[in-house]
C-alpha atoms as a PDB file:
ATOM      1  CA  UNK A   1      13.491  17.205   7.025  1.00  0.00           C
ATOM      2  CA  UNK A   2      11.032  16.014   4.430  1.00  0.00           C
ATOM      3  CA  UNK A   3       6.970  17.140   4.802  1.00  0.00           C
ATOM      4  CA  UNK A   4       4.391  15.401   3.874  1.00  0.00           C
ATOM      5  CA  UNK A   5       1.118  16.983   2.862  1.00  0.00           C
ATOM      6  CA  UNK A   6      -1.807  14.718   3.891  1.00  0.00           C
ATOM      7  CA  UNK A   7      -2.612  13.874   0.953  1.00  0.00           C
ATOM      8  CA  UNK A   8       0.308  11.511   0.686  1.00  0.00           C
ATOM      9  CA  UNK A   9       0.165  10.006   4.008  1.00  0.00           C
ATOM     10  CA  UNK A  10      -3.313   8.988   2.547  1.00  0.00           C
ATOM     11  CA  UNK A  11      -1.711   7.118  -0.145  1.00  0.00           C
ATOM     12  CA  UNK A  12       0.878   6.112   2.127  1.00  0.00           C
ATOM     13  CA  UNK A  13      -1.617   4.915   4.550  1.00  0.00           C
ATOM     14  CA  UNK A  14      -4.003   3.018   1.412  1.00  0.00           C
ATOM     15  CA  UNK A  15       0.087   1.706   0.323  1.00  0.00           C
ATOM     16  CA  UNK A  16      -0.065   0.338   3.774  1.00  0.00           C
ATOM     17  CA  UNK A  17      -3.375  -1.052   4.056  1.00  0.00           C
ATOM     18  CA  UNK A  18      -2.488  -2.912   0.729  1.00  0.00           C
ATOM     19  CA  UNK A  19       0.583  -4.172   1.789  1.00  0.00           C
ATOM     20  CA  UNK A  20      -0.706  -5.585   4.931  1.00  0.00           C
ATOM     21  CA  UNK A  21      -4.043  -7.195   3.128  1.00  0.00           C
ATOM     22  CA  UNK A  22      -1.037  -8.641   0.767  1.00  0.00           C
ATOM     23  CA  UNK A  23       0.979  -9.677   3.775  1.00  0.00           C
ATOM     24  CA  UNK A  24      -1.531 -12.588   4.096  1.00  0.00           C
ATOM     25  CA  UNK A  25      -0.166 -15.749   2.669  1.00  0.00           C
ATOM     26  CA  UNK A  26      -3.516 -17.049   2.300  1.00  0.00           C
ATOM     27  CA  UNK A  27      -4.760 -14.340   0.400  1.00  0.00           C
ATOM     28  CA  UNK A  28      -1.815 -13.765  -1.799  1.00  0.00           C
ATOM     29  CA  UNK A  29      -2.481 -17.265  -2.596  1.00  0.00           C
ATOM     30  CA  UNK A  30      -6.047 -16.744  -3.758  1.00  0.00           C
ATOM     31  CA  UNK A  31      -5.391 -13.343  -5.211  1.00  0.00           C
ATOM     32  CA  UNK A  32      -2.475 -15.237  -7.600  1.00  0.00           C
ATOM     33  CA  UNK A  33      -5.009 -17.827  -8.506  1.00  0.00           C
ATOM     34  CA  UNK A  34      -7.184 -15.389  -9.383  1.00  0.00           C
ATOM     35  CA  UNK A  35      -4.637 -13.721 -11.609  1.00  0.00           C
ATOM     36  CA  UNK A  36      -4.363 -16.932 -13.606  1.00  0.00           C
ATOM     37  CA  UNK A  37      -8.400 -17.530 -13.778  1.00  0.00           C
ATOM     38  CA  UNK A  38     -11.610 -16.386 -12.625  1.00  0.00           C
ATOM     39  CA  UNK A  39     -12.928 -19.178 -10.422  1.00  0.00           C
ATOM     40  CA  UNK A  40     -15.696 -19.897  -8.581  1.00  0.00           C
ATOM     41  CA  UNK A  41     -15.549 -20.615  -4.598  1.00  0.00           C
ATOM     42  CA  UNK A  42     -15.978 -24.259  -5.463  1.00  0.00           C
ATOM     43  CA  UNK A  43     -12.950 -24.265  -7.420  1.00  0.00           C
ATOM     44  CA  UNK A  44     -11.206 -21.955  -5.871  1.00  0.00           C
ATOM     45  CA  UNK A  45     -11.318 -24.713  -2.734  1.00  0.00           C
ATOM     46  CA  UNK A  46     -10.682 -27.372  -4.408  1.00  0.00           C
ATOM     47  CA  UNK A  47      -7.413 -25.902  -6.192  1.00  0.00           C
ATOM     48  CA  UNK A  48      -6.175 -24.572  -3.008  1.00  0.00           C
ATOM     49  CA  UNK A  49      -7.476 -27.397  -0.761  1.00  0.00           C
ATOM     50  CA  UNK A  50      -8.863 -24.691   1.808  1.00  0.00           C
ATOM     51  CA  UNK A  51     -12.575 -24.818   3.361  1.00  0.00           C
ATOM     52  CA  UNK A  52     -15.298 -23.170   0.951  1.00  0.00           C
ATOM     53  CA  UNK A  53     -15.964 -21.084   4.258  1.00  0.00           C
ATOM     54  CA  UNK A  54     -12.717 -19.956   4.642  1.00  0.00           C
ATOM     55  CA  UNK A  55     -12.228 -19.242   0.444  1.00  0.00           C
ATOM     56  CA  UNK A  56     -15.959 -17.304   0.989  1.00  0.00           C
ATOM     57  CA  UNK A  57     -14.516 -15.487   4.037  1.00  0.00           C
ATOM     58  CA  UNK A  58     -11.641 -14.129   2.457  1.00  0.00           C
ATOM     59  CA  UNK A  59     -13.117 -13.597  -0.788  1.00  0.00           C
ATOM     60  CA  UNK A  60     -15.454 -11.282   1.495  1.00  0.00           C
ATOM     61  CA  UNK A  61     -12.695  -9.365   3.009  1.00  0.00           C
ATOM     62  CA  UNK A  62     -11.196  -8.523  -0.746  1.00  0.00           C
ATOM     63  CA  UNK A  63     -14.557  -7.313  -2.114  1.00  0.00           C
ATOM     64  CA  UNK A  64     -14.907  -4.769   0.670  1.00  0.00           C
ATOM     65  CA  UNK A  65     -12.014  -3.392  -0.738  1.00  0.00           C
ATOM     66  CA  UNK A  66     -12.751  -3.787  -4.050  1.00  0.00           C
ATOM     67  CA  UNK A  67      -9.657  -5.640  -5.121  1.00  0.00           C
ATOM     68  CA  UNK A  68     -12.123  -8.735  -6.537  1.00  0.00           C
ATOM     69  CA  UNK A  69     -15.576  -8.809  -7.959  1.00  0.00           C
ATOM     70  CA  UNK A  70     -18.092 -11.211  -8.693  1.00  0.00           C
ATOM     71  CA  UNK A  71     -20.543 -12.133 -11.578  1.00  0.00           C
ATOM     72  CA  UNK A  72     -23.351 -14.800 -11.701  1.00  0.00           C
ATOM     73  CA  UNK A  73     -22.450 -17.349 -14.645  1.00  0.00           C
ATOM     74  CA  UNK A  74     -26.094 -18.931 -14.763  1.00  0.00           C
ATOM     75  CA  UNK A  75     -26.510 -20.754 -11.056  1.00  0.00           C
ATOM     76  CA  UNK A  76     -22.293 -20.352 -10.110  1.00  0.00           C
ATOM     77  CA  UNK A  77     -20.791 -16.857  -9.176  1.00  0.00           C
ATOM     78  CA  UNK A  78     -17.595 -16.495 -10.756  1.00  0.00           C
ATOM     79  CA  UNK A  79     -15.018 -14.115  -8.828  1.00  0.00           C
ATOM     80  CA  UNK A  80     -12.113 -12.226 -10.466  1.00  0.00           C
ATOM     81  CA  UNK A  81      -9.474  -8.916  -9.853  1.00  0.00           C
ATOM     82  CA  UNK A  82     -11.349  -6.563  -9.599  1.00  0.00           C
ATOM     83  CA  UNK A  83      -8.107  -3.829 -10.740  1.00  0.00           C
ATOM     84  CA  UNK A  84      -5.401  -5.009 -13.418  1.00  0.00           C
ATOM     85  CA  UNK A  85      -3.166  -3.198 -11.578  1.00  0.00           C
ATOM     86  CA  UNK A  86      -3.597  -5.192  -8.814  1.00  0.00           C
ATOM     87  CA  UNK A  87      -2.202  -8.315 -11.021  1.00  0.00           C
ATOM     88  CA  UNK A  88       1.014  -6.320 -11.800  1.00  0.00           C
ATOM     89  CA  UNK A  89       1.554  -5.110  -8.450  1.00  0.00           C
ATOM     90  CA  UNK A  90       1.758  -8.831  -7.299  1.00  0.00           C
ATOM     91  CA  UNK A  91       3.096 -10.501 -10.104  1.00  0.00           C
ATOM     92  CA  UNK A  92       5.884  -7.715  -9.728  1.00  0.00           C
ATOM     93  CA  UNK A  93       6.183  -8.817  -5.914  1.00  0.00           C
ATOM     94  CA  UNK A  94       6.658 -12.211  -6.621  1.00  0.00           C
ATOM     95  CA  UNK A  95       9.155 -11.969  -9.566  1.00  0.00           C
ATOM     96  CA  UNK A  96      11.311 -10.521  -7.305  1.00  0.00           C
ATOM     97  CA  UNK A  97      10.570 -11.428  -3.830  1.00  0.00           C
ATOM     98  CA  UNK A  98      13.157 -13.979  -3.636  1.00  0.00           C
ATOM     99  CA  UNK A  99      16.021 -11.742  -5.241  1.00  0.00           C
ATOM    100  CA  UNK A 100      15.258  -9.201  -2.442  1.00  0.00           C
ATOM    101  CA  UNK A 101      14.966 -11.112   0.506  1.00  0.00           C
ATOM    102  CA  UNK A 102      17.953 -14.003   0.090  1.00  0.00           C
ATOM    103  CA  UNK A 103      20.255 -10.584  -1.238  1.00  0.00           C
ATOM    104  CA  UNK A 104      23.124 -10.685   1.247  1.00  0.00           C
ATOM    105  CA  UNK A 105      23.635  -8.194   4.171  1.00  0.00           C
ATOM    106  CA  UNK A 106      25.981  -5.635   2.440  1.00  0.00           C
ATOM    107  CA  UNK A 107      29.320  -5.205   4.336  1.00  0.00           C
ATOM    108  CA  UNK A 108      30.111  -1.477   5.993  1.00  0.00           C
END
């Protein structure tokens, strides 16, 4: 039997919390556009075709946990990864996402 001491089950737990704000399809999008650029909202809509509303919304949700931040460019705030490690945690995930999940069912 393995233990745990609670300080991993944190990380666990944050690993989790990650992983699920990941699991999003609409926010992996934005978060691998944002890899590639820092955008605006404006932009960021038009390149992904989505509301400004719904680009605001989830840009929201990913500054609360401090995985983008913003800074005012004269009139236009420009949003950007917040953590570098963030960009190689998902450009990692999607380098290999389709070798993982289309590798066949190993025979017993």
């Amino acid at each position: 039997m393995v233990s745990q001491t609670s300080g991993e089950l944190t990380n666990i737990e944050k690993a989790s919390q990650l992983f699920k704000i990941l699991g999003n399809p609409k926010r992996l999008r934005l978060i691998y556009l944002l890899i590639q650029h820092s955008m605006s909202v404006s932009e960021i809509s038009e390149r992904l075709h989505w509301e400004q509303s719904g680009v605001s919304h989830q840009l929201q949700i990913l500054r609360k946990l401090h995985l983008v931040q913003q800074h005012r460019h004269g009139k236009v705030i420009i949003y950007q990864l917040e953590n570098p490690q963030l960009m190689t945690l998902v450009a990692d995930v999607l380098s290999h996402a389709d070798e993982i999940m289309n590798k066949p069912a190993t025979e017993k």
